[in-house]
C-alpha atoms as a PDB file:
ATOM      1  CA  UNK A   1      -3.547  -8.651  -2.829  1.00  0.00           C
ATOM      2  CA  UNK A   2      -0.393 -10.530  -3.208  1.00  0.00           C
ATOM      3  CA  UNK A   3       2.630  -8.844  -3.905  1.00  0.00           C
ATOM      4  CA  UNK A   4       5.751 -10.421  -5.439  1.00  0.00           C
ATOM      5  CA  UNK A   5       9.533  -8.936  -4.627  1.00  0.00           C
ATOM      6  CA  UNK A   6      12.103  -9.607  -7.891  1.00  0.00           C
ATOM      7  CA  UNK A   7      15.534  -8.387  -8.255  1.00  0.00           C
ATOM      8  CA  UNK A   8      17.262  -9.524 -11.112  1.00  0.00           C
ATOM      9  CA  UNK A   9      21.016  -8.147 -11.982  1.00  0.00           C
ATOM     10  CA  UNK A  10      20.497  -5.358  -9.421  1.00  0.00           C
ATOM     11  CA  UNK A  11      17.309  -4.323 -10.797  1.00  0.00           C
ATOM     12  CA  UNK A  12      14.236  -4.826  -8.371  1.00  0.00           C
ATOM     13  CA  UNK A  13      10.631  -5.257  -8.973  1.00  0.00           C
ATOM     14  CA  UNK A  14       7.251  -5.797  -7.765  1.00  0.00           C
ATOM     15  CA  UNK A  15       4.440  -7.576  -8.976  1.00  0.00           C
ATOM     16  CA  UNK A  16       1.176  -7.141  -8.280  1.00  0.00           C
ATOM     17  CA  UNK A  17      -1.604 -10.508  -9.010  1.00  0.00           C
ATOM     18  CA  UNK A  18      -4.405  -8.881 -11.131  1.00  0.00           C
ATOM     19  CA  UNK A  19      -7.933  -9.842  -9.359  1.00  0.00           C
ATOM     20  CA  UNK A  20      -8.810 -11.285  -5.801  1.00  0.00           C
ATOM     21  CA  UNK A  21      -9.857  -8.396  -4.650  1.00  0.00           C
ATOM     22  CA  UNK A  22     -13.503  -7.668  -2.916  1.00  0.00           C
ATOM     23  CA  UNK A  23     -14.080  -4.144  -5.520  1.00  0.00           C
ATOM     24  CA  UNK A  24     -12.914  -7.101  -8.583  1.00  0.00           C
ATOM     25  CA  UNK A  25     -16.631  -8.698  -8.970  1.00  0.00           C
ATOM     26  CA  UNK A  26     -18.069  -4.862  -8.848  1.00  0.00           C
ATOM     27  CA  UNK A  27     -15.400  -3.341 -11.292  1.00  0.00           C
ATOM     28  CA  UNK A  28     -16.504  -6.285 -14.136  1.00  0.00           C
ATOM     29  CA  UNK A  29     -19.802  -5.689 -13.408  1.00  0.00           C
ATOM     30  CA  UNK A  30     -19.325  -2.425 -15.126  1.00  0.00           C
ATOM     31  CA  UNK A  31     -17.337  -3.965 -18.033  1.00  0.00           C
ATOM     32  CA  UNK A  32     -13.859  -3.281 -16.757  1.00  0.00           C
ATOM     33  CA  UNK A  33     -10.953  -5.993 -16.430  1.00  0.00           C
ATOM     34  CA  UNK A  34      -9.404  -5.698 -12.649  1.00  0.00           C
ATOM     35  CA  UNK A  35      -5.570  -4.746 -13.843  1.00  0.00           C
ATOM     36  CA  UNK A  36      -2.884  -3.117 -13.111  1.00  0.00           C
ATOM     37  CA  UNK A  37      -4.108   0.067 -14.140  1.00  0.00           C
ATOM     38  CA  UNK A  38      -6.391   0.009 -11.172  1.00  0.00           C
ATOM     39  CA  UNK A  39      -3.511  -0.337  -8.495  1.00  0.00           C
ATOM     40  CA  UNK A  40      -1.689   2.661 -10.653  1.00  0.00           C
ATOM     41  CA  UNK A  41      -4.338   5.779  -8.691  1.00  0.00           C
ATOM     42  CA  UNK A  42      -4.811   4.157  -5.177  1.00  0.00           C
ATOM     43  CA  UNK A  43      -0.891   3.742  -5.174  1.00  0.00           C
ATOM     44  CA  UNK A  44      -0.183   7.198  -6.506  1.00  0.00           C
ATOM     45  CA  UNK A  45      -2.488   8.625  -3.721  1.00  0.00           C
ATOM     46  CA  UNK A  46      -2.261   6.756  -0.993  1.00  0.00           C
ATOM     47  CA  UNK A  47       2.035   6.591  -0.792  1.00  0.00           C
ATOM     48  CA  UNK A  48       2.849   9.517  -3.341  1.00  0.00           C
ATOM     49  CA  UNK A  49       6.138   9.876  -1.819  1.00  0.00           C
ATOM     50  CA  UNK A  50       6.789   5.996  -2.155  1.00  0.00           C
ATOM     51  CA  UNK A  51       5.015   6.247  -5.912  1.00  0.00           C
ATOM     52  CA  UNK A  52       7.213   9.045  -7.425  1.00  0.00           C
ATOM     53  CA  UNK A  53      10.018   6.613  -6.995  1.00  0.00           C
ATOM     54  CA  UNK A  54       8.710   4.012  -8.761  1.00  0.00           C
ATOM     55  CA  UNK A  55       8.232   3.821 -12.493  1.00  0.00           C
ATOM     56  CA  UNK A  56       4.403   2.338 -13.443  1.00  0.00           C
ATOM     57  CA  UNK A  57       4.166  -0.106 -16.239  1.00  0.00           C
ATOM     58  CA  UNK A  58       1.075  -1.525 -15.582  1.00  0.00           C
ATOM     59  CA  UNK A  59       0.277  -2.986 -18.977  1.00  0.00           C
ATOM     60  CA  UNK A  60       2.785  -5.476 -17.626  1.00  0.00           C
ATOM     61  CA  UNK A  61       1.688  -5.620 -14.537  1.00  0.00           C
ATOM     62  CA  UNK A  62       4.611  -4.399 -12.621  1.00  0.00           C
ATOM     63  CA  UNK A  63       6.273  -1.388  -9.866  1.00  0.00           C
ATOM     64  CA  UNK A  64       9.704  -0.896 -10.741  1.00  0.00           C
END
């Protein structure tokens, strides 16, 4: 999963590229669109100390 680094007037960001990953083909399978959203739960449980510092706006696509 690529994963983009911004920083723009001393704010930072990352983006995350929607699809490419191996669980993609079985999630549309079931009708649902391989987004942002579906980075938002592994993050939050896998690095919930890193997660509570970063704000989610995955509609957008982006960690900030």
């Amino acid at each position: 999963m690529p994963i983009h680094r911004h920083g723009v007037d001393g704010e930072r960001s990352l983006t995350l590229d929607a699809g490419g990953l191996a669980a993609d083909a079985t999630r549309t399978a079931y009708g649902h669109e391989p987004n942002g959203y579906v980075r938002d739960g592994p993050t939050r449980f896998a690095w919930p100390g890193v997660a509570e510092r970063l704000v989610f706006d995955s509609e957008a696509g982006m960690f900030s």
